[in-house]
C-alpha atoms as a PDB file:
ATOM      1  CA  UNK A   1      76.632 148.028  82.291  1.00  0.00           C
ATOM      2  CA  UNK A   2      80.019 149.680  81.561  1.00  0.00           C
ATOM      3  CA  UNK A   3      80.595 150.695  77.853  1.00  0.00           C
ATOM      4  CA  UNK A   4      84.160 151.049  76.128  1.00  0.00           C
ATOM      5  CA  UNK A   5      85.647 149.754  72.890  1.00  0.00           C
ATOM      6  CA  UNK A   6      89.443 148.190  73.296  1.00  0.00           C
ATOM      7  CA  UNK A   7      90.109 150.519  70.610  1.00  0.00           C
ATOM      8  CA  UNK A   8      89.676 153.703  73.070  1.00  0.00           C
ATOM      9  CA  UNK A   9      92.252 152.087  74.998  1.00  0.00           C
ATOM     10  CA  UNK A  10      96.090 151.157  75.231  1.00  0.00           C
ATOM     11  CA  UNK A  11      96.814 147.153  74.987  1.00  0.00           C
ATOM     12  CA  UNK A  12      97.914 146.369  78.319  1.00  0.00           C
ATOM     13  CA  UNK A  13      97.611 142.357  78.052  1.00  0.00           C
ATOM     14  CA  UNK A  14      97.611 140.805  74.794  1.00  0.00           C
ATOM     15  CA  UNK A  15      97.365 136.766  74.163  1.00  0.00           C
ATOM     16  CA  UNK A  16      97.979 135.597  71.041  1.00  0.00           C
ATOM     17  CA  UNK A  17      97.261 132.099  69.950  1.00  0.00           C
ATOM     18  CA  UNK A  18      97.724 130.392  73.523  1.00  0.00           C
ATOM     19  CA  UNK A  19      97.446 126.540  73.718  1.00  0.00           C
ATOM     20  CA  UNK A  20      97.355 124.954  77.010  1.00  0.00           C
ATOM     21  CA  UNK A  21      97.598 121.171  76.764  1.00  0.00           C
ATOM     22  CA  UNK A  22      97.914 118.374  79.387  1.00  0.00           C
ATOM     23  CA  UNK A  23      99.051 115.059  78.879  1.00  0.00           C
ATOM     24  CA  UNK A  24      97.799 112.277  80.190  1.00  0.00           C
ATOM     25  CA  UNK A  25      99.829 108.974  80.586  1.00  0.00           C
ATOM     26  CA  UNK A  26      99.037 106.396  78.643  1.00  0.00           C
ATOM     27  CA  UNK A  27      98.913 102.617  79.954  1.00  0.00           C
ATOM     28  CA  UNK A  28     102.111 100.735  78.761  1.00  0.00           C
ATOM     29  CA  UNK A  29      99.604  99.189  75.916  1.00  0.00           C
ATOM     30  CA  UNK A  30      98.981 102.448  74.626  1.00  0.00           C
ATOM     31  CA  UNK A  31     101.881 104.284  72.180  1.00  0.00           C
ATOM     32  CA  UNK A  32     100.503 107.731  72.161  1.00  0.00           C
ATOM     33  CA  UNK A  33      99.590 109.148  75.559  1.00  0.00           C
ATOM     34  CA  UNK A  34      96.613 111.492  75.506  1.00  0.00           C
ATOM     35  CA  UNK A  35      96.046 115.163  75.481  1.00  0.00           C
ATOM     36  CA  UNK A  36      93.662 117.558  77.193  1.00  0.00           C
ATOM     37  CA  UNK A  37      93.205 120.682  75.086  1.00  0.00           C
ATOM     38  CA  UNK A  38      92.276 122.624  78.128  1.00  0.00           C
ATOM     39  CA  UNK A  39      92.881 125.642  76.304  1.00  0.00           C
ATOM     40  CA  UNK A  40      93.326 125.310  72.271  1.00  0.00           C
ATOM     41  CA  UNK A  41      94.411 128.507  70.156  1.00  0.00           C
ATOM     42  CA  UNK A  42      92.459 131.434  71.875  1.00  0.00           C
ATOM     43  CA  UNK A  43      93.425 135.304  71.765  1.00  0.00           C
ATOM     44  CA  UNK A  44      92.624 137.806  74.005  1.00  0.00           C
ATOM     45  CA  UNK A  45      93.064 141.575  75.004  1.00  0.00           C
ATOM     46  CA  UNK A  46      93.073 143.552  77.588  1.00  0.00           C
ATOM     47  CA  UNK A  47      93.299 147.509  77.382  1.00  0.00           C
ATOM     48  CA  UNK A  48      94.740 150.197  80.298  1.00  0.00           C
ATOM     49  CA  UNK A  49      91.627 150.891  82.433  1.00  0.00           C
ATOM     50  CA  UNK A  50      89.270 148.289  80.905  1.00  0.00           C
ATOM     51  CA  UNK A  51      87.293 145.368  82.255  1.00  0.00           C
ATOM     52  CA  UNK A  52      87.390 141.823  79.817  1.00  0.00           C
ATOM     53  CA  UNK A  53      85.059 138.928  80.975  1.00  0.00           C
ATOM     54  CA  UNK A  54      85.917 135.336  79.744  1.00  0.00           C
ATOM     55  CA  UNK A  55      82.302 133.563  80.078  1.00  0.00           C
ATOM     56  CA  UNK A  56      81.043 129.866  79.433  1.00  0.00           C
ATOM     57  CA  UNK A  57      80.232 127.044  81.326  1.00  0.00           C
ATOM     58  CA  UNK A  58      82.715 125.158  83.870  1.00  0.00           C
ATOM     59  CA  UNK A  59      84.867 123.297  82.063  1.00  0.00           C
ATOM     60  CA  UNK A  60      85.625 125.289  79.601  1.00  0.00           C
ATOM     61  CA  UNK A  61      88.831 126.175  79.880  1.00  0.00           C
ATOM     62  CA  UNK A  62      88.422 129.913  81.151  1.00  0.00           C
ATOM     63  CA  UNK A  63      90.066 128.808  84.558  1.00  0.00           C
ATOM     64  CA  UNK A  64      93.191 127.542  82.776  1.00  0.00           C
ATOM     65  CA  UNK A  65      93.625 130.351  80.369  1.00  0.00           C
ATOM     66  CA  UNK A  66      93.447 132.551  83.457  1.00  0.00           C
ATOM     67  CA  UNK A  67      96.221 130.434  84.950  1.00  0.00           C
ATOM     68  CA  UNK A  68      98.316 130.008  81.963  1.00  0.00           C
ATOM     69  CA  UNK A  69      98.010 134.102  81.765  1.00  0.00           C
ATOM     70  CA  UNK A  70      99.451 134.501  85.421  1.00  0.00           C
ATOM     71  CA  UNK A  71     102.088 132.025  84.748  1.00  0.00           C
ATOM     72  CA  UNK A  72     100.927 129.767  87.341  1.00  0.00           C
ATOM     73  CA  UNK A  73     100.468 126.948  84.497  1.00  0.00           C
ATOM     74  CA  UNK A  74     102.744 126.474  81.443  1.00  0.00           C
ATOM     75  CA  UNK A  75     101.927 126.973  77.911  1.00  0.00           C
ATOM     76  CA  UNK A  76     102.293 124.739  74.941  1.00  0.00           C
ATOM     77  CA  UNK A  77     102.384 127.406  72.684  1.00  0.00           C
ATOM     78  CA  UNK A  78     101.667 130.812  71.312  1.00  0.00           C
ATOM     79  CA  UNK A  79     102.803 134.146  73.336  1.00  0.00           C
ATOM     80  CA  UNK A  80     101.778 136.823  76.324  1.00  0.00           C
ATOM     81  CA  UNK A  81     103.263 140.039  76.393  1.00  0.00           C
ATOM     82  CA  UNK A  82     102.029 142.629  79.334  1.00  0.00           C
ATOM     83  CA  UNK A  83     102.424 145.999  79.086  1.00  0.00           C
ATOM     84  CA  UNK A  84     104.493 145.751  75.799  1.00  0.00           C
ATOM     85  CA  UNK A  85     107.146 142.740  77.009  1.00  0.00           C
ATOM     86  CA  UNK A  86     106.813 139.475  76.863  1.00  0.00           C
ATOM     87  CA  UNK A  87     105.252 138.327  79.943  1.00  0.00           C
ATOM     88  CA  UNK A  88     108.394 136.646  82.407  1.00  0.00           C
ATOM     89  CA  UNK A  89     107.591 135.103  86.118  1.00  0.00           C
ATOM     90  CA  UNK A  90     109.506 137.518  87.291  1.00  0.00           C
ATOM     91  CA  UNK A  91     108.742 140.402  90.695  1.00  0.00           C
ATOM     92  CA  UNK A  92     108.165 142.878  88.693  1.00  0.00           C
ATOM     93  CA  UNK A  93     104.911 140.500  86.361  1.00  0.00           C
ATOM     94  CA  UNK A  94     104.049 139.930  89.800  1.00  0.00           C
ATOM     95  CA  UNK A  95     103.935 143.351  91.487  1.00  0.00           C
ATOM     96  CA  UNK A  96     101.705 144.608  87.866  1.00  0.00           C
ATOM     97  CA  UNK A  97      99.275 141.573  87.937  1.00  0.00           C
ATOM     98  CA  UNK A  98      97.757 140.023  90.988  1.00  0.00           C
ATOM     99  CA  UNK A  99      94.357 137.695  91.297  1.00  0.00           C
ATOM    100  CA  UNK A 100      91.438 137.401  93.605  1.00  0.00           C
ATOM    101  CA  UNK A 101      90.570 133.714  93.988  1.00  0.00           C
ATOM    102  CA  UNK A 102      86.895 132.003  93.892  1.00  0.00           C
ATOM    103  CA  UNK A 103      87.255 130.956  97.374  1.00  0.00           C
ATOM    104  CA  UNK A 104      87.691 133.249 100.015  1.00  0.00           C
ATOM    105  CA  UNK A 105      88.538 130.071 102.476  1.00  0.00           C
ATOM    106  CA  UNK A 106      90.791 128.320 100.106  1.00  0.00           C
ATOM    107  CA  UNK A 107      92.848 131.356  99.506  1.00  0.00           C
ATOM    108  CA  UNK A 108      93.799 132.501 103.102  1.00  0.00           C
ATOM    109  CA  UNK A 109      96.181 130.771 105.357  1.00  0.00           C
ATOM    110  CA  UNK A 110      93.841 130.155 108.877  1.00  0.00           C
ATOM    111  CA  UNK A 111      96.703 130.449 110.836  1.00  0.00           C
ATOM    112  CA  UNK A 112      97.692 134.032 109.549  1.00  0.00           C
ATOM    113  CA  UNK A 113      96.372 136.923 111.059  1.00  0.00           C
ATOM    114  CA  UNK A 114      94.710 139.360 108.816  1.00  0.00           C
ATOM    115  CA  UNK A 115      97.264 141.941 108.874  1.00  0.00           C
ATOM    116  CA  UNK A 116     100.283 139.534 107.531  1.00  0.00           C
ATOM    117  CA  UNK A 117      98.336 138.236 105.054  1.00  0.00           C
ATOM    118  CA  UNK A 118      97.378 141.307 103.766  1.00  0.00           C
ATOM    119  CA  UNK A 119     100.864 142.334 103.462  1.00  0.00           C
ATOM    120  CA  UNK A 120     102.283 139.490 102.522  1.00  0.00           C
ATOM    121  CA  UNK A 121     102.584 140.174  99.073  1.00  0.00           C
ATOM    122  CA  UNK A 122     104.618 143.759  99.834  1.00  0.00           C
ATOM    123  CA  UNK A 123     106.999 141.675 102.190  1.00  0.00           C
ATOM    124  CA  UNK A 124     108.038 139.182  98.957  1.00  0.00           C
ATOM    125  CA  UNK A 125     107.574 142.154  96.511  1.00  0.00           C
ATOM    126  CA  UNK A 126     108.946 145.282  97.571  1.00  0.00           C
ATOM    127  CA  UNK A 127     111.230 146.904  99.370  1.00  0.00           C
ATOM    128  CA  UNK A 128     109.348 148.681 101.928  1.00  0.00           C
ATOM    129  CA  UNK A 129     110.434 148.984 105.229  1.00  0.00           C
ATOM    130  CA  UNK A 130     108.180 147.488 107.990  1.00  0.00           C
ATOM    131  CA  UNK A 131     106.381 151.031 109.219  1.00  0.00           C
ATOM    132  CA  UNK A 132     105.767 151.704 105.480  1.00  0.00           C
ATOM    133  CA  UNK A 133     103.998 147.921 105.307  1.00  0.00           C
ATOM    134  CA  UNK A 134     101.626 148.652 108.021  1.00  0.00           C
ATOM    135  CA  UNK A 135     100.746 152.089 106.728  1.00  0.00           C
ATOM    136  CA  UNK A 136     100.046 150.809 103.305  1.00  0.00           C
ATOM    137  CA  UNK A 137      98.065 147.358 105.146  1.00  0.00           C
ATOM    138  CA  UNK A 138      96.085 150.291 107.093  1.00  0.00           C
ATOM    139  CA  UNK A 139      95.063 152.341 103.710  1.00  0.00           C
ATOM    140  CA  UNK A 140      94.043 149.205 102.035  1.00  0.00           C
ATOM    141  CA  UNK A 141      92.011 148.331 104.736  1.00  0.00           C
ATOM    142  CA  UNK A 142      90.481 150.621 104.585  1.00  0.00           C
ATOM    143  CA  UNK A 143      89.783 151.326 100.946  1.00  0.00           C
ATOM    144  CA  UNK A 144      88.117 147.733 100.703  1.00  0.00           C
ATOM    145  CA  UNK A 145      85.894 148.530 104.318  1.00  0.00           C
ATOM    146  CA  UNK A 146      87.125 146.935 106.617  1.00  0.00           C
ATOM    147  CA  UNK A 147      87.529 147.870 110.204  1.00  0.00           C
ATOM    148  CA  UNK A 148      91.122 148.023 111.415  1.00  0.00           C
ATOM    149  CA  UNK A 149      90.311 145.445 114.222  1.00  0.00           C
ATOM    150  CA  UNK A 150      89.973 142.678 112.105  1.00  0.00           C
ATOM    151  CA  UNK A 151      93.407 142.732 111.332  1.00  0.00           C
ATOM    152  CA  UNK A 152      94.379 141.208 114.616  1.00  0.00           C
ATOM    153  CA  UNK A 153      91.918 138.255 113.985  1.00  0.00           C
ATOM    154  CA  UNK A 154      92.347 135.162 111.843  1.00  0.00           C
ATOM    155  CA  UNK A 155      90.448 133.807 108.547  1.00  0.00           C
ATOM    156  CA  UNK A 156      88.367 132.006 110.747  1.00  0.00           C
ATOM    157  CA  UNK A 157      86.390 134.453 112.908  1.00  0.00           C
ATOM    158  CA  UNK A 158      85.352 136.090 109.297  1.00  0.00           C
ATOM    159  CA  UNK A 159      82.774 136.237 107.521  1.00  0.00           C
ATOM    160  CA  UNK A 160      82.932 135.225 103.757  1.00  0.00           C
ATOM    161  CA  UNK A 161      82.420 138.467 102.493  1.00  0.00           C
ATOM    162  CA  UNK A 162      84.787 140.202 104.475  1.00  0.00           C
ATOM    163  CA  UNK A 163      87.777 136.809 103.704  1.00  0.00           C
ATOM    164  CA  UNK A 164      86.698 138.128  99.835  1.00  0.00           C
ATOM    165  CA  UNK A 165      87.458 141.717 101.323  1.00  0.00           C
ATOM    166  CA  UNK A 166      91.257 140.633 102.605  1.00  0.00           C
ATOM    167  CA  UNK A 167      91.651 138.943  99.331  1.00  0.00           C
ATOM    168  CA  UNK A 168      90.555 141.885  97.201  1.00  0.00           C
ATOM    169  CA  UNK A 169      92.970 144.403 100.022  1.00  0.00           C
ATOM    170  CA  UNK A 170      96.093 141.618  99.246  1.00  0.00           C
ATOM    171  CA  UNK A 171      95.135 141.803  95.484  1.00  0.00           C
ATOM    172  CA  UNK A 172      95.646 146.050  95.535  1.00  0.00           C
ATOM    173  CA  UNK A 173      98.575 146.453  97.884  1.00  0.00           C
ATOM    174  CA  UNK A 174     100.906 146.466  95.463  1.00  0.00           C
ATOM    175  CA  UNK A 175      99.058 148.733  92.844  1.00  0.00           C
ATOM    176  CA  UNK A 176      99.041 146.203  90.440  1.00  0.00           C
ATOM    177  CA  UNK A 177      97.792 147.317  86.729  1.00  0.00           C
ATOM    178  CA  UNK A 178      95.912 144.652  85.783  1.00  0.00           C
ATOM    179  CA  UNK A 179      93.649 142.026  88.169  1.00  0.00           C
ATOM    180  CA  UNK A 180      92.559 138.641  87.620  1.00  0.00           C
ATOM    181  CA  UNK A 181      88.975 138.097  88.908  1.00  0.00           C
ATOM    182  CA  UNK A 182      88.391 134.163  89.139  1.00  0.00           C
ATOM    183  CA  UNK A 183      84.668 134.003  90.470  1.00  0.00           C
ATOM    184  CA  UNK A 184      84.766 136.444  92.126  1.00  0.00           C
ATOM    185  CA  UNK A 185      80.859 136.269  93.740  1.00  0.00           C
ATOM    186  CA  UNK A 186      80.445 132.608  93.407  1.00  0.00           C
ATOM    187  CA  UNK A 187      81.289 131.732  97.047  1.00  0.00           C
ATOM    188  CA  UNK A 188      79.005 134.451  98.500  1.00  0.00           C
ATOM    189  CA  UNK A 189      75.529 135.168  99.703  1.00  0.00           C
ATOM    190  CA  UNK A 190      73.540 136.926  97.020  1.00  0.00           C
ATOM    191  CA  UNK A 191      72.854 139.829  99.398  1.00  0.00           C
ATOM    192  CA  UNK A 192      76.908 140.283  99.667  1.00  0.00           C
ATOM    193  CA  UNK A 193      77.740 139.886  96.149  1.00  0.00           C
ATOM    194  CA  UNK A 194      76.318 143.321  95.259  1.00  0.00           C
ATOM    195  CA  UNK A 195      78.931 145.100  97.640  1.00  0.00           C
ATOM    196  CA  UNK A 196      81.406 143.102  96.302  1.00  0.00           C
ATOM    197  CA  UNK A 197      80.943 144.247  92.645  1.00  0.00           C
ATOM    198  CA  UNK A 198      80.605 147.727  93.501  1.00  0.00           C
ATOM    199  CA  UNK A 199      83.743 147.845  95.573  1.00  0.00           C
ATOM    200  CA  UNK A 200      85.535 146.650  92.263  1.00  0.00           C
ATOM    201  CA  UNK A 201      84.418 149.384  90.537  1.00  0.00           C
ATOM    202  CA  UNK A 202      84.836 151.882  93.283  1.00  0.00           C
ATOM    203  CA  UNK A 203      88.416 150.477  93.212  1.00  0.00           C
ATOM    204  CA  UNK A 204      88.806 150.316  89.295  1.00  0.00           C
ATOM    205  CA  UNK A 205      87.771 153.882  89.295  1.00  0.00           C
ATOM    206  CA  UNK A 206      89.996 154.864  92.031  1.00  0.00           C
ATOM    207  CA  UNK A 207      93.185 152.963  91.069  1.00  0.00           C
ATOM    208  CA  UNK A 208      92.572 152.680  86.866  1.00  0.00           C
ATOM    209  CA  UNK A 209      92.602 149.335  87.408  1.00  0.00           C
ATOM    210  CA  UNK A 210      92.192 146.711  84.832  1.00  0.00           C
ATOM    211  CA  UNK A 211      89.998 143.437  85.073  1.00  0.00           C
ATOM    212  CA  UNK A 212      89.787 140.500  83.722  1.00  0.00           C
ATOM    213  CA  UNK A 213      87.079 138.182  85.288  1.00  0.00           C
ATOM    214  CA  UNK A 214      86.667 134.779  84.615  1.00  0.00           C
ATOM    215  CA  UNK A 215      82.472 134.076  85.756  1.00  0.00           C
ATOM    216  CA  UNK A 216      79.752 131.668  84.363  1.00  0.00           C
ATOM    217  CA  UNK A 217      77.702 134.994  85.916  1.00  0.00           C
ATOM    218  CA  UNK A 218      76.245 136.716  82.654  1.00  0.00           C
ATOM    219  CA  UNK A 219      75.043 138.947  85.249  1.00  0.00           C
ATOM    220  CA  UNK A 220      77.954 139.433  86.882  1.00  0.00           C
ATOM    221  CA  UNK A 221      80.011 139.557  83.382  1.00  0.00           C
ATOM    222  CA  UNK A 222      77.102 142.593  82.070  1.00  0.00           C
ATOM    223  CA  UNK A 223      77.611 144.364  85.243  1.00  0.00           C
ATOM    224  CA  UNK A 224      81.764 144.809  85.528  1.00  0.00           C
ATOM    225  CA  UNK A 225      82.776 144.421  81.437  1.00  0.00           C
ATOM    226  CA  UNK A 226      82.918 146.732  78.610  1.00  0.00           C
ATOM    227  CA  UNK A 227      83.634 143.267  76.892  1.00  0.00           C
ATOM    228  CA  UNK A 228      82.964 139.576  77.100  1.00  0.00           C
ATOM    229  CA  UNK A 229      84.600 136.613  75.767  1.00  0.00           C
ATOM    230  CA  UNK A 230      82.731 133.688  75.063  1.00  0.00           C
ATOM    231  CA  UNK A 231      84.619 130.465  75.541  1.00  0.00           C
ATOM    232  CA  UNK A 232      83.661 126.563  74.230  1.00  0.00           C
ATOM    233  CA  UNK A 233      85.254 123.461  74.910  1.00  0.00           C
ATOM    234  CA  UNK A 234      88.799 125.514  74.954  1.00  0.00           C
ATOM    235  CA  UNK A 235      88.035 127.995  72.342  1.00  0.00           C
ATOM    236  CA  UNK A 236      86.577 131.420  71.605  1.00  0.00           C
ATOM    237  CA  UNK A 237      83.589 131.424  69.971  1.00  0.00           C
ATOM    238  CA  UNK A 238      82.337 134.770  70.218  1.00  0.00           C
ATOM    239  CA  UNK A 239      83.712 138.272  70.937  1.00  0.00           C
ATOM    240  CA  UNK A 240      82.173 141.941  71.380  1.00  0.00           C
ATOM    241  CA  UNK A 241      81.381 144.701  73.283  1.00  0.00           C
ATOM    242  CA  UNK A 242      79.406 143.137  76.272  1.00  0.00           C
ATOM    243  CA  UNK A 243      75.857 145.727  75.588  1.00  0.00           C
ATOM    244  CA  UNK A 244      76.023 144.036  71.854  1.00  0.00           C
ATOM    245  CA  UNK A 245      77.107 140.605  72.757  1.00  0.00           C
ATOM    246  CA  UNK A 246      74.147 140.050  75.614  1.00  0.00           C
ATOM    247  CA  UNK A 247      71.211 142.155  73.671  1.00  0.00           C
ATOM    248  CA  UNK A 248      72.347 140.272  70.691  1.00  0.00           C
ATOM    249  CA  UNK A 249      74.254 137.063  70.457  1.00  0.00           C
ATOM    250  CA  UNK A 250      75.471 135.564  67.645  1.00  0.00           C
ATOM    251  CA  UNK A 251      76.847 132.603  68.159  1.00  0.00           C
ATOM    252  CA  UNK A 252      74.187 129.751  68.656  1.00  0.00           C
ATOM    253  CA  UNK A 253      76.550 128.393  72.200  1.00  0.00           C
ATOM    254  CA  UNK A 254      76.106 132.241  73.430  1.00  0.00           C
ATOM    255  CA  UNK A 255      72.308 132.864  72.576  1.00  0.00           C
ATOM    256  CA  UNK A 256      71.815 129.320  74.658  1.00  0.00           C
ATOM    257  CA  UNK A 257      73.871 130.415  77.271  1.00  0.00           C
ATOM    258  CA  UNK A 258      71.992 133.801  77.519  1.00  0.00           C
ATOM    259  CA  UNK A 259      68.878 131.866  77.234  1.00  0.00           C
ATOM    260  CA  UNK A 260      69.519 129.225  80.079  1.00  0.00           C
ATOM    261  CA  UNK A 261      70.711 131.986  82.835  1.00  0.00           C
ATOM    262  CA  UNK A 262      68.618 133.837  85.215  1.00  0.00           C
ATOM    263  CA  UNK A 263      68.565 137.591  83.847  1.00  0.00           C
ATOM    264  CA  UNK A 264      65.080 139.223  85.094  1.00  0.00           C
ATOM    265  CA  UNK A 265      64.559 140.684  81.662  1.00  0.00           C
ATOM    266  CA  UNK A 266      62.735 139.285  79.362  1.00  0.00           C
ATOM    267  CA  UNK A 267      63.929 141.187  76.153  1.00  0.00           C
ATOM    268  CA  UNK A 268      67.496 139.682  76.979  1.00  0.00           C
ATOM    269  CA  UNK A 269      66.137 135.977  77.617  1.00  0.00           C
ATOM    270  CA  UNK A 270      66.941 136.113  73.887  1.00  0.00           C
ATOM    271  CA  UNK A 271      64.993 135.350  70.600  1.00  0.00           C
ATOM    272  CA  UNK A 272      65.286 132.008  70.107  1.00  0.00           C
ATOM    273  CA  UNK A 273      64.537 130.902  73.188  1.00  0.00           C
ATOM    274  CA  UNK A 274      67.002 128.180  72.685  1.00  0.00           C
ATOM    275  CA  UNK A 275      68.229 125.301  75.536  1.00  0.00           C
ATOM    276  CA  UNK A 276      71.590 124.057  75.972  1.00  0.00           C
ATOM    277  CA  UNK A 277      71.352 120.014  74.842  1.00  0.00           C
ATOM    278  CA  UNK A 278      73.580 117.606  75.744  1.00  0.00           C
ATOM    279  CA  UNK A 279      77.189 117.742  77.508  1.00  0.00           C
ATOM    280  CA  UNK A 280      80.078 119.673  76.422  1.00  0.00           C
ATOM    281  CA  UNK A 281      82.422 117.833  74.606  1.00  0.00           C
ATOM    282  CA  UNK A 282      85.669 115.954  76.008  1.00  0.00           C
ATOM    283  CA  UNK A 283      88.941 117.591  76.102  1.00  0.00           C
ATOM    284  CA  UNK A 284      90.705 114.860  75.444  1.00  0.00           C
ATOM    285  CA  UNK A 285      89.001 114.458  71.793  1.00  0.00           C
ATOM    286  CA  UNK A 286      86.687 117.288  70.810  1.00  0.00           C
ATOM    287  CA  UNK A 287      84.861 116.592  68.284  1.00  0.00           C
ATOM    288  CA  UNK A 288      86.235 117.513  64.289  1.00  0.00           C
ATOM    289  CA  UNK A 289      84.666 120.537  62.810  1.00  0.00           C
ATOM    290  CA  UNK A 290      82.996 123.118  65.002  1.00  0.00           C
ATOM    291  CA  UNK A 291      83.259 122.000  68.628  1.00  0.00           C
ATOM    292  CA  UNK A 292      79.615 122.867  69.553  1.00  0.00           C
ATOM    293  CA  UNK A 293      78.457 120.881  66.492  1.00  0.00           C
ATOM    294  CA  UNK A 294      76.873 117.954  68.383  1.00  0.00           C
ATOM    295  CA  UNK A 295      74.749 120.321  70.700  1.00  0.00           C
ATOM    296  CA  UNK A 296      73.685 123.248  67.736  1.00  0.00           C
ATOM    297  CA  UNK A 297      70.455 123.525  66.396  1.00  0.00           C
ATOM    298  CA  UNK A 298      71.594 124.969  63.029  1.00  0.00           C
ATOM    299  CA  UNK A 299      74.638 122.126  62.462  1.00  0.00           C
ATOM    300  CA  UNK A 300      75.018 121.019  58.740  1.00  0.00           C
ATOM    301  CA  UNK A 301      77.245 119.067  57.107  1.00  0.00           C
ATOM    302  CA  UNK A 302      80.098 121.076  56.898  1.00  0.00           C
ATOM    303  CA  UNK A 303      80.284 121.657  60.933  1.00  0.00           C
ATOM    304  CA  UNK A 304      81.300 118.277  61.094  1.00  0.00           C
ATOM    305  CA  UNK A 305      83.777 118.209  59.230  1.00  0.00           C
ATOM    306  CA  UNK A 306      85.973 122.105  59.147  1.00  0.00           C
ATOM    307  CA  UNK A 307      86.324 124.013  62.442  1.00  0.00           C
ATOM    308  CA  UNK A 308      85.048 128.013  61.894  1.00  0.00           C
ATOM    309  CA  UNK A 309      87.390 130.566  62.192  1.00  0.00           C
ATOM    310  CA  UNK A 310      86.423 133.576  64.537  1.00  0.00           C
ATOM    311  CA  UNK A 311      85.897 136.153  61.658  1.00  0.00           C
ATOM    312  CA  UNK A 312      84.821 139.550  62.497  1.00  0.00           C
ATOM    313  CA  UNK A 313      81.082 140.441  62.020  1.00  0.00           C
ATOM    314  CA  UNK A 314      81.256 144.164  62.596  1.00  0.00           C
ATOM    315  CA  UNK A 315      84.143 146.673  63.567  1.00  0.00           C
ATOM    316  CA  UNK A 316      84.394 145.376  67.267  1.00  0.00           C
ATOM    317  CA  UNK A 317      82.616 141.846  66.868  1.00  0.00           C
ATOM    318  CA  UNK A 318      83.646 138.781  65.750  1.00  0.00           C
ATOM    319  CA  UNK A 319      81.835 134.835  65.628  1.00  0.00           C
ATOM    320  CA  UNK A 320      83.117 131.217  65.151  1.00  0.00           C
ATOM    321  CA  UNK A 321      80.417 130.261  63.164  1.00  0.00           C
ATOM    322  CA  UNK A 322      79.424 128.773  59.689  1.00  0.00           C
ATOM    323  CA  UNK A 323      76.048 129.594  60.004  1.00  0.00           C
ATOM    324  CA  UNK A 324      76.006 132.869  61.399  1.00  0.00           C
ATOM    325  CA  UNK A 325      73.592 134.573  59.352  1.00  0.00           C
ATOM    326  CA  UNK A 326      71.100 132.832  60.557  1.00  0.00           C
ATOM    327  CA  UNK A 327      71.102 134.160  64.151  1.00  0.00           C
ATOM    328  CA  UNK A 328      70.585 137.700  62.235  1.00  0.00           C
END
């Protein structure tokens, strides 16, 4: 497990109060169409050098925020600023923050051979000339192990980890400061997915990379982050350093996310031994108070009716939760 505290390092992403709504058409009966809070008032950080996980279950909204953060989908509201400026679709975003997709398949043209889609993203983003391309596609290559004759071959005759491999090479190529991790694992064999994470490390250590990863993993989330994220139904509900937040979860949605994954510990299978019950709520109208009222064990009156605010616990923690003594 890595260990850090954002305040030992320089903001490099900063979110603040990002909403990402949809709207959904209404029928020519209806006067007000409909809106999917996909993401509704969240705040994150990200500092030089350090790995942030977003965790909760699908649905969530992690996916979108991740989007919204790389531009790809538009805000409603609130602000991103990257490396001290306001974050711009621009070449230069582009060139400093890059993702690696859940998908190995999805992500890689199968008509492409290897080496143009590893450099693809030097051809639209720099000005190299073509021998410097292939002598940067050649160093990457190799950095994420992979044998220079693949690059003559297509997606197809690869296997899945070695497509995650190309996407993790096209990801680098560019020395990017900051990169998105969407799933990362998810698509893989389990005996892969190990080689995978430590190659992201070996990278991170070798590049001072920073990561954000966007996993329903906890494993995967306590292996890469020094912090995690918890998200609900389009809202933080719980933030920390990730050794505090898994050993000892506040929120009553984390401890029953903890509880339900497989982690081969015991001591972390948490106290309370508490099940996730019921659905997550819908986007389109959440329901009033806390969000996670309907499915909490410790709901009362007043989580019906006013929504927590995420209010610091400790120096580096802080929980969206009325109750949250009681998970002491």
């Amino acid at each position: 497990m890595r260990v850090s505290s954002m305040s030992d390092k320089k903001a490099l992403l900063e979110a603040q109060e990002l909403k990402t709504y949809f709207t959904l058409r209404g029928s020519i009966l209806k006067r007000h169409a409909k809106q999917v809070r996909a993401v509704d008032t969240v705040s994150i950080n990200v500092g030089s050098g350090e790995t942030v996980a977003i965790v909760g279950e699908s649905g969530c909204g992690k996916t979108t925020l991740a989007r919204t953060i790389l531009l790809l989908t538009r805000q409603t509201a609130g602000s991103i600023r990257f490396d001290g400026q306001e974050a711009v679709r621009s070449n230069d975003y582009y060139r400093n923050i890059q993702i690696v997709f859940q998908d190995p398949d999805s992500a890689l043209d199968p008509k492409m051979k290897i080496r143009e889609i590893i450099a693809e993203p030097l051809r639209g983003l720099s000005k190299l000339t073509a021998e410097e391309i292939d002598s940067k596609v050649t160093q990457v290559t190799n950095e994420v192990g992979l044998s220079s004759d693949l690059l003559r071959r297509i997606p197809r005759q690869l296997s899945g980890g070695q497509k995650q491999r190309v996407n993790i090479a096209r990801a680098i190529i560019n020395e990017p400061k900051l990169i998105v991790l969407d799933e990362p694992t998810s698509a893989l064999d389990a005996s892969v997915q190990a080689q995978i994470l430590n190659l992201l490390l070996d990278l991170q250590t070798t590049h001072g990379l920073s990561y954000l990863i966007i996993t329903h993993n906890i494993s995967v989330a306590e292996y890469l982050s020094d912090r995690i994220y918890v998200m609900y139904a389009g809202k933080i509900v719980e933030e920390g350093p990730t050794d505090q937040v898994i050993n000892k979860p506040r929120h009553p949605y984390t401890i029953a996310l903890l509880a339900s994954a497989p982690i081969p510990d015991p001591k972390k299978k948490n106290l309370l031994s508490t099940t996730i019950a019921g659905e997550p709520p819908s986007a389109i109208a959440p329901p009033s108070g806390c969000r996670f009222n309907p499915r909490c064990p410790f709901a009362e009156e007043i989580c019906h009716t006013k929504e927590p605010s995420l209010d610091p616990i400790s120096e580096q923690r802080s929980v969206a939760c009325h109750f949250v003594s009681k998970t002491s």
